[in-house]
N, C-alpha and C. Protein backbone atom coordinates (compact mmCIF):
# COMPACT_ATOMS: atom_id res chain seq x y z
N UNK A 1 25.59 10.71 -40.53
CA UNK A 1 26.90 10.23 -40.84
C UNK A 1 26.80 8.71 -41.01
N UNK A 2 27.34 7.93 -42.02
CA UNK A 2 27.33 6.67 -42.74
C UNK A 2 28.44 6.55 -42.58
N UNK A 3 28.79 5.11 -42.14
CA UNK A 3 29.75 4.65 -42.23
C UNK A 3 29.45 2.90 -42.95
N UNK A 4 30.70 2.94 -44.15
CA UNK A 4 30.46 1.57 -44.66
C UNK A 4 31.51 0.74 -44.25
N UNK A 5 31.17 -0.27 -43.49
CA UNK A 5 32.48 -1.00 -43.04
C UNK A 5 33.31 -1.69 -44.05
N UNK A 6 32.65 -1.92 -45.40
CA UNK A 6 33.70 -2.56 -46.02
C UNK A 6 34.52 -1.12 -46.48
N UNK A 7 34.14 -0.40 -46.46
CA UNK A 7 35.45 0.78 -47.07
C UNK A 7 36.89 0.97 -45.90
N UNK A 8 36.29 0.41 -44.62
CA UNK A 8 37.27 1.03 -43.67
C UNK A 8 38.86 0.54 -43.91
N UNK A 9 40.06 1.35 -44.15
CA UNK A 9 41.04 0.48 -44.08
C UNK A 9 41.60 -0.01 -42.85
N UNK A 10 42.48 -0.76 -42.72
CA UNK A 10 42.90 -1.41 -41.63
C UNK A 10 43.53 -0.69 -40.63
N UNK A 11 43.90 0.27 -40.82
CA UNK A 11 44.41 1.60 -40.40
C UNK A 11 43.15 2.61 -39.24
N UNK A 12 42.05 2.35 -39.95
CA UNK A 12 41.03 2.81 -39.67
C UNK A 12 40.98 4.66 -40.21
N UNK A 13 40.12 5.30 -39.96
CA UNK A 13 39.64 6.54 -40.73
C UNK A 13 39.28 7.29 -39.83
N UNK A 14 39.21 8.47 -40.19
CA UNK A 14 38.97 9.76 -39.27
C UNK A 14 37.53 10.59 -40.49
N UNK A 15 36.41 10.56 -40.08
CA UNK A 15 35.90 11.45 -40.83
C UNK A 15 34.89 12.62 -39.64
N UNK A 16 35.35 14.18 -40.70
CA UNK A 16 34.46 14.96 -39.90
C UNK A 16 33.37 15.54 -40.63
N UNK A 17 32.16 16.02 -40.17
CA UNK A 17 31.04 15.96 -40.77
C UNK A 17 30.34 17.52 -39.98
N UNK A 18 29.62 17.89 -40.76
CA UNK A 18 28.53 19.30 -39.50
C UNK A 18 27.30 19.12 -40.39
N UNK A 19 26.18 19.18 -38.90
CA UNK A 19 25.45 18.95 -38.81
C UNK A 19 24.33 20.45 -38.50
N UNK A 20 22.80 20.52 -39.22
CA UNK A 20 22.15 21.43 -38.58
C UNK A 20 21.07 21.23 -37.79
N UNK A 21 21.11 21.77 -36.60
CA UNK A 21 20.00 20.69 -35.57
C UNK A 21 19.25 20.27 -36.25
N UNK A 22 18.13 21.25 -37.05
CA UNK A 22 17.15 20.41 -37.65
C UNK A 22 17.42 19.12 -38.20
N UNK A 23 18.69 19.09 -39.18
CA UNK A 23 18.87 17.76 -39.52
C UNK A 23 18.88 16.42 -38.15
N UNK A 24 19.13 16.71 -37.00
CA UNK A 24 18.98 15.39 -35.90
C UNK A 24 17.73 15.65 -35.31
N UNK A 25 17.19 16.90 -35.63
CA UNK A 25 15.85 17.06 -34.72
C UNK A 25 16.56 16.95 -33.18
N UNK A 26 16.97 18.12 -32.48
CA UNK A 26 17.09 18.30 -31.62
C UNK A 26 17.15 19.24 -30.65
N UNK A 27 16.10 20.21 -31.13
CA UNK A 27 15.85 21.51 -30.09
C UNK A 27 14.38 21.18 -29.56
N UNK A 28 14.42 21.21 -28.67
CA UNK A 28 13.56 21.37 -27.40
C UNK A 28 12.61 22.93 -26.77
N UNK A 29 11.68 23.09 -26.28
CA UNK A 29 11.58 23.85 -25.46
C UNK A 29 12.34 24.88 -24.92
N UNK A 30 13.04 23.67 -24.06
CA UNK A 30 14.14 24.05 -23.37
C UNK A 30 15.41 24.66 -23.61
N UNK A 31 16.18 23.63 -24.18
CA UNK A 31 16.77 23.63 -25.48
C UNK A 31 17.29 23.98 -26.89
N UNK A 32 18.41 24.48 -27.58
CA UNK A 32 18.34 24.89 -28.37
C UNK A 32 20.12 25.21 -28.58
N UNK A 33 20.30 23.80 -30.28
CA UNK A 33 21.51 24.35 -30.67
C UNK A 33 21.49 25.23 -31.47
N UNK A 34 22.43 26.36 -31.36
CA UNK A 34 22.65 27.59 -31.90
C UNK A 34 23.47 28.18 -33.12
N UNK A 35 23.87 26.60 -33.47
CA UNK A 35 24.82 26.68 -34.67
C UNK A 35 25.15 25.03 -35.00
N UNK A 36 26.10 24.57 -36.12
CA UNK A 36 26.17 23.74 -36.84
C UNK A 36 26.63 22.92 -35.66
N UNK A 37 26.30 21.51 -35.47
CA UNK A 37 26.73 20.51 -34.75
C UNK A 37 28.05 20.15 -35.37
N UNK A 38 29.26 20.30 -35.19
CA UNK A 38 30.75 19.61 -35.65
C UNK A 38 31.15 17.68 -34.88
N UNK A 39 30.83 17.28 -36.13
CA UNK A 39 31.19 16.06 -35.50
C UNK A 39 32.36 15.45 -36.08
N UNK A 40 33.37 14.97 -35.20
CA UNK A 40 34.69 13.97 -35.61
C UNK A 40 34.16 12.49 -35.25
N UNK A 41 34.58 11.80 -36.19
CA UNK A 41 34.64 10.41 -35.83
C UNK A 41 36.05 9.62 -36.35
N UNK A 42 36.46 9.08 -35.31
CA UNK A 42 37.49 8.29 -35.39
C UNK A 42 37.26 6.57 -35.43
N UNK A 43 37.49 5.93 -36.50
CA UNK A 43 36.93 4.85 -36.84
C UNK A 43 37.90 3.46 -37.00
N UNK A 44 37.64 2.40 -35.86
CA UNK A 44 38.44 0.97 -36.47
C UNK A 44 37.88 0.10 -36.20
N UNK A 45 38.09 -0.77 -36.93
CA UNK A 45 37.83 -2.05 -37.01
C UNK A 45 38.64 -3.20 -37.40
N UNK A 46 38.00 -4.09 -36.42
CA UNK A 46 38.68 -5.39 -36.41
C UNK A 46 37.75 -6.23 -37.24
N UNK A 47 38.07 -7.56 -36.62
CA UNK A 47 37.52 -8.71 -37.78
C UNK A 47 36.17 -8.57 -37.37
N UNK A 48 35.12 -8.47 -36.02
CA UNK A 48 33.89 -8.42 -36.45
C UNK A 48 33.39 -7.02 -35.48
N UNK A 49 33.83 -6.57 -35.14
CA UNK A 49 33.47 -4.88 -34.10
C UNK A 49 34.01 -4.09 -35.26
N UNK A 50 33.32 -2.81 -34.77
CA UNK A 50 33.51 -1.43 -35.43
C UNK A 50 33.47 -0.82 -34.40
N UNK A 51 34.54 0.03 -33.75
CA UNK A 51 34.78 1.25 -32.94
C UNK A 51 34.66 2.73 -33.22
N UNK A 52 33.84 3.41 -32.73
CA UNK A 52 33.73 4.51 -33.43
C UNK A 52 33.73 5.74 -31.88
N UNK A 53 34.87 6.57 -31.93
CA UNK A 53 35.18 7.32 -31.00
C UNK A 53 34.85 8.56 -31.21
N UNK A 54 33.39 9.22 -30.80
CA UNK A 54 33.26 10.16 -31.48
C UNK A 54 33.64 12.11 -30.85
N UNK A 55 34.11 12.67 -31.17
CA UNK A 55 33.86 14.02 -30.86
C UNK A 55 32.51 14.95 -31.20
N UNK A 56 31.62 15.39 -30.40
CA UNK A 56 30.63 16.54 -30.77
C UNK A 56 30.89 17.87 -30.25
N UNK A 57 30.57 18.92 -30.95
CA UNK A 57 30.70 20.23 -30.23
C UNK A 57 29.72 20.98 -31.23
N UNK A 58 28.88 21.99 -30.45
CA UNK A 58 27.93 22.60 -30.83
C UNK A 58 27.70 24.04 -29.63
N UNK A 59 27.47 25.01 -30.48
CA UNK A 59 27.26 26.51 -29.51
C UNK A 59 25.35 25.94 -28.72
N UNK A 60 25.00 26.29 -27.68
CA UNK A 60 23.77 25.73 -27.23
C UNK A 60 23.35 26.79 -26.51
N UNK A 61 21.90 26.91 -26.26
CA UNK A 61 21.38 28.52 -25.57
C UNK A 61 20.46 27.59 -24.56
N UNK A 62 20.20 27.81 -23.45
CA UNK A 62 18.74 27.39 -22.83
C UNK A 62 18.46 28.32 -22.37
N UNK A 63 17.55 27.74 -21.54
CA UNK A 63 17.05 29.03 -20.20
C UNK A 63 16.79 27.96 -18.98
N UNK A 64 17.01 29.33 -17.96
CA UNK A 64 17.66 28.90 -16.60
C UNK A 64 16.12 28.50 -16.01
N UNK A 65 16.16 27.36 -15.11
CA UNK A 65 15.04 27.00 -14.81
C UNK A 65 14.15 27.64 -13.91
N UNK A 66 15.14 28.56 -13.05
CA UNK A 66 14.40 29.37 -12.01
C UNK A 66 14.36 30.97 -12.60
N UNK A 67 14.70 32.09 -13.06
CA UNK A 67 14.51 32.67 -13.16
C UNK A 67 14.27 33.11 -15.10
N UNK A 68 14.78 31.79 -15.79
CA UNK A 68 13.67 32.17 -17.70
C UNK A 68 15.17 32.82 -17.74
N UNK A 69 15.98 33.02 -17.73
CA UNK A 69 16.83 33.79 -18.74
C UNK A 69 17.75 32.95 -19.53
N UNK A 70 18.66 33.60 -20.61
CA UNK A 70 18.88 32.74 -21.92
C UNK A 70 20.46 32.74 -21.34
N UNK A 71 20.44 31.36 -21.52
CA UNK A 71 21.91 30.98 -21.11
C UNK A 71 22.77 30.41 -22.62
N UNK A 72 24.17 31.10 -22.64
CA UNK A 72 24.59 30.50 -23.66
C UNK A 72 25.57 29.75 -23.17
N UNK A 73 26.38 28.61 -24.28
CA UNK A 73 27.02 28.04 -24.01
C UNK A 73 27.69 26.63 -24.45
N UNK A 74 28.74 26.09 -24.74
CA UNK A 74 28.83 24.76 -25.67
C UNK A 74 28.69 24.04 -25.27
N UNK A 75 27.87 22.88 -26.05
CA UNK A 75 28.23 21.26 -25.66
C UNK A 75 29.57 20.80 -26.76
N UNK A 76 29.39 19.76 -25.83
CA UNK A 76 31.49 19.55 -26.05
C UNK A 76 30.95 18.25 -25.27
N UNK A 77 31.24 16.96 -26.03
CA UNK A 77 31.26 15.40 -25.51
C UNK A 77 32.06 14.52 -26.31
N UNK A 78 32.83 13.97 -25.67
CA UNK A 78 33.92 13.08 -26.28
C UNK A 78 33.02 11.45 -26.15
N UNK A 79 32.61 10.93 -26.95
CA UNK A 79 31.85 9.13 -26.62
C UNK A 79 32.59 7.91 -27.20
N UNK A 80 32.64 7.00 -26.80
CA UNK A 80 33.13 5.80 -27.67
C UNK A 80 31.59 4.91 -28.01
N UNK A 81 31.52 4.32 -28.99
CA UNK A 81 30.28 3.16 -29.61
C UNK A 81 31.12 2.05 -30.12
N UNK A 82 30.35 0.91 -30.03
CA UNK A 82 30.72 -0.16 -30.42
C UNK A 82 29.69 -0.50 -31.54
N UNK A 83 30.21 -1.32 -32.76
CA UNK A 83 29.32 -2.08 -33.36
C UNK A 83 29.37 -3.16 -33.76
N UNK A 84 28.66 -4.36 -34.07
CA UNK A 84 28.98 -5.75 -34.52
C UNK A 84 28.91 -5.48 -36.58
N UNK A 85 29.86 -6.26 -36.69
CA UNK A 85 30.09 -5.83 -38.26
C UNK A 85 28.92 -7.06 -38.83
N UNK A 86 28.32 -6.86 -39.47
CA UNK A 86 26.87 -7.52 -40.14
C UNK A 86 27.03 -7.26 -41.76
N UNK A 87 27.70 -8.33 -42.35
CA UNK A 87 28.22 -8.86 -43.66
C UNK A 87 26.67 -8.29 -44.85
N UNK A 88 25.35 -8.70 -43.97
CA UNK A 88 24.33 -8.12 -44.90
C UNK A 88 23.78 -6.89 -44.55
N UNK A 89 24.33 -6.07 -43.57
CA UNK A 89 23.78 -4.54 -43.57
C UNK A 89 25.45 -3.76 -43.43
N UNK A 90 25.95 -3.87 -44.23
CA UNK A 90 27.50 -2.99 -44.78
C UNK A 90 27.46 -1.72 -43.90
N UNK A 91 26.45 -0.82 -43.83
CA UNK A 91 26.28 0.43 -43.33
C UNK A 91 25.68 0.77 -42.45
N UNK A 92 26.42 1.86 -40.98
CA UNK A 92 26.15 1.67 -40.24
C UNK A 92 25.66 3.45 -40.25
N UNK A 93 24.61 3.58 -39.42
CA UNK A 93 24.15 5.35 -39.60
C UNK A 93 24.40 5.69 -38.33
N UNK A 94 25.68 6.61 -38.22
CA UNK A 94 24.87 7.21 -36.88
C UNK A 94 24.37 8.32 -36.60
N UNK A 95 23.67 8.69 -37.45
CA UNK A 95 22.57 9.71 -36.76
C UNK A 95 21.80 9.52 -35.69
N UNK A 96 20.99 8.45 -35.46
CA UNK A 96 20.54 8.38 -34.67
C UNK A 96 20.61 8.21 -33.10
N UNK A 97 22.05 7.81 -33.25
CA UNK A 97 23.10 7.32 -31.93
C UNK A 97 24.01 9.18 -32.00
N UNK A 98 23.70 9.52 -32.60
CA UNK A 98 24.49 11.04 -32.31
C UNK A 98 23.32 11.81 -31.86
N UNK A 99 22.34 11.67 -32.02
CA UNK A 99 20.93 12.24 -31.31
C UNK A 99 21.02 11.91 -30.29
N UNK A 100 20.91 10.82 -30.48
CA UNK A 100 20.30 9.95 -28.74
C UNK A 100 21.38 10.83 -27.43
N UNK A 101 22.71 10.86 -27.82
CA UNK A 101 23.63 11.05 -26.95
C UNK A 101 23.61 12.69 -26.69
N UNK A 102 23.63 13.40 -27.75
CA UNK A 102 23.34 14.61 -27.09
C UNK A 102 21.89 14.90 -26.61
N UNK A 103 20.96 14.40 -26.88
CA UNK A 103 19.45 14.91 -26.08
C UNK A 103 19.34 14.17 -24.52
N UNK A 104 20.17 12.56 -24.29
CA UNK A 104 20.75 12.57 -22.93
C UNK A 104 21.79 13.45 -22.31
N UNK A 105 22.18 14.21 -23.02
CA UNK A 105 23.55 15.34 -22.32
C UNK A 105 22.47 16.69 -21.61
N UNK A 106 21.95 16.94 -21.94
CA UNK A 106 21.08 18.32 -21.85
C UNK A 106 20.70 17.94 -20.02
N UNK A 107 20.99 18.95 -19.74
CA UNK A 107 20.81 19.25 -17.93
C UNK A 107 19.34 19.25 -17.75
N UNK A 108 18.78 18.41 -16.51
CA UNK A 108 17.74 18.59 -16.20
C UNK A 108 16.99 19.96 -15.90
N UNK A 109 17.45 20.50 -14.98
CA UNK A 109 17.45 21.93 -14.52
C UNK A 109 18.57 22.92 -14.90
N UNK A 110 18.80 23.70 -16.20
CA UNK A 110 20.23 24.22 -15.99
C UNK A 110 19.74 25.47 -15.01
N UNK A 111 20.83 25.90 -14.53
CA UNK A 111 20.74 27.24 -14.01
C UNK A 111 21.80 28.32 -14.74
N UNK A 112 21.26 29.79 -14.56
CA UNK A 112 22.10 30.58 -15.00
C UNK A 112 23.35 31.01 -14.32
N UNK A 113 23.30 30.70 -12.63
CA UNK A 113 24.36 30.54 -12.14
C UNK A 113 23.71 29.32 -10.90
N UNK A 114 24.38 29.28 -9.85
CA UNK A 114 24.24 28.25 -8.99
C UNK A 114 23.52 28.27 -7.96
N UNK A 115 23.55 29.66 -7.45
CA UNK A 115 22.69 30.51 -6.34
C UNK A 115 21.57 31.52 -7.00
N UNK A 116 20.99 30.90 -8.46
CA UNK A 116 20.14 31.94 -8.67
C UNK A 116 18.58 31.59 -8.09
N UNK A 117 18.45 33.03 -7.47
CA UNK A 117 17.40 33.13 -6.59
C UNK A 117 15.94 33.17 -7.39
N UNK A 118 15.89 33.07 -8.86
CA UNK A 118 14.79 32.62 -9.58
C UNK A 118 13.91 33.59 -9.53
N UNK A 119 12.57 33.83 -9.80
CA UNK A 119 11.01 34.88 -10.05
C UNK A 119 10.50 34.79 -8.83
N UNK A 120 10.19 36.00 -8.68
CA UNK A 120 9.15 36.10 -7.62
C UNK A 120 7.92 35.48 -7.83
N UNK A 121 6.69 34.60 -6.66
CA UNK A 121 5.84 34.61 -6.91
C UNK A 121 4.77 35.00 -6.90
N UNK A 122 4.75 36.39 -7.17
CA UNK A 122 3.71 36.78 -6.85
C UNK A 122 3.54 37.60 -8.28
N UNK A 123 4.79 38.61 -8.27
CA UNK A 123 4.38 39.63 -9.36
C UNK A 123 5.43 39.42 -10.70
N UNK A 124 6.65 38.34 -10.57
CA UNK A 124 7.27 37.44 -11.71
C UNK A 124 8.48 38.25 -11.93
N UNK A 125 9.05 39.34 -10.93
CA UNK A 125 10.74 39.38 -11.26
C UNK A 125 11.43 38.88 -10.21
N UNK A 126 12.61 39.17 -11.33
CA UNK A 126 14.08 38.17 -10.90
C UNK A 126 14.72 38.62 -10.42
N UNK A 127 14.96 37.93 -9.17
CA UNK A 127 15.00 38.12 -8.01
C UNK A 127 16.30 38.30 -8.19
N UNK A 128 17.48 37.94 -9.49
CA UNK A 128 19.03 38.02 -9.44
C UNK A 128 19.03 39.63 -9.55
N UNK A 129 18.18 40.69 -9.90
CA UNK A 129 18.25 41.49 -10.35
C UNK A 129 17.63 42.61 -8.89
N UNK A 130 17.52 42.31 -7.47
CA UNK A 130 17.17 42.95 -6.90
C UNK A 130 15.67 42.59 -5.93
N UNK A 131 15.38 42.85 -4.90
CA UNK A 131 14.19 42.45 -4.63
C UNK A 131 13.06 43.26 -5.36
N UNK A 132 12.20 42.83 -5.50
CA UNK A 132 10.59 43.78 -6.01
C UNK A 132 9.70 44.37 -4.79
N UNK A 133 8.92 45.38 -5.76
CA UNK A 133 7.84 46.30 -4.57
C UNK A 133 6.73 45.54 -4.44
N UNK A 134 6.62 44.17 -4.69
CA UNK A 134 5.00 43.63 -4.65
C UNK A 134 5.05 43.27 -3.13
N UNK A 135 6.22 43.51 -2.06
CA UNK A 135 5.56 42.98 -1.00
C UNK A 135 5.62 41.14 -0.58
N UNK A 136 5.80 40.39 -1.11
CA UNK A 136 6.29 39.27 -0.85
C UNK A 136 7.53 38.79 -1.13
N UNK A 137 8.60 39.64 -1.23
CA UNK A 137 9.98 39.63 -1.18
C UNK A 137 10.44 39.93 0.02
């Protein structure tokens, strides 16, 4: 998403845009958006800042850190950015500042619930699903 500050009117602008992860490069391992990134941006500017208030929402799948199963679920982040208006670079991109912010959103550890009791270690089931016959349960 480009934004040219000399187009902005004084009023400021609303533009919405969708995105496909691949285009931000942002699935992970871990990780993984599951559909088009929807982005709003709400845009003003004064005599030398550019404000840009953005909305993201995207369907997202991981897996739970203790027991591997596929968690679904949206990211949804409301951000504000600031920018200095620069007479010889007119255009401001934020792709890269819309990356940055959702690959800091992503949970260190998600879990599939809060008390999940994760894999056994010995013979590798999940333990949400019952104890196992290997004997170290």
């Amino acid at each position: 998403m480009k934004i040219d500050t000399r187009k902005i009117p004084d009023e400021g602008v609303t533009l919405v845009e969708e995105f496909s992860p691949a285009e931000l490069d942002l699935d992970t391992e871990i990780f993984k958006l599951s559909g088009l990134v929807k982005v709003k941006a709400i845009i003003s500017k004064s005599y030398d800042a550019i404000g840009v208030v953005l909305t993201l929402d995207a369907p997202m799948l991981s897996y739970c850190s203790r027991c591997l199963q596929e968690i679904g679920s949206r990211f949804n982040q409301q951000l504000e950015l600031h920018y200095a208006v620069d007479k010889l670079e007119p255009v401001i991109d934020l792709d890269p500042d819309i990356r940055e912010e959702i690959i800091l959103s992503y949970p260190i550890n998600p879990l599939c619930v809060v008390d999940c009791k994760g894999l056994c270690p010995k013979c590798g089931h999940n333990l949400n699903e019952g104890g196992c016959n290997c004997g170290s349960t």
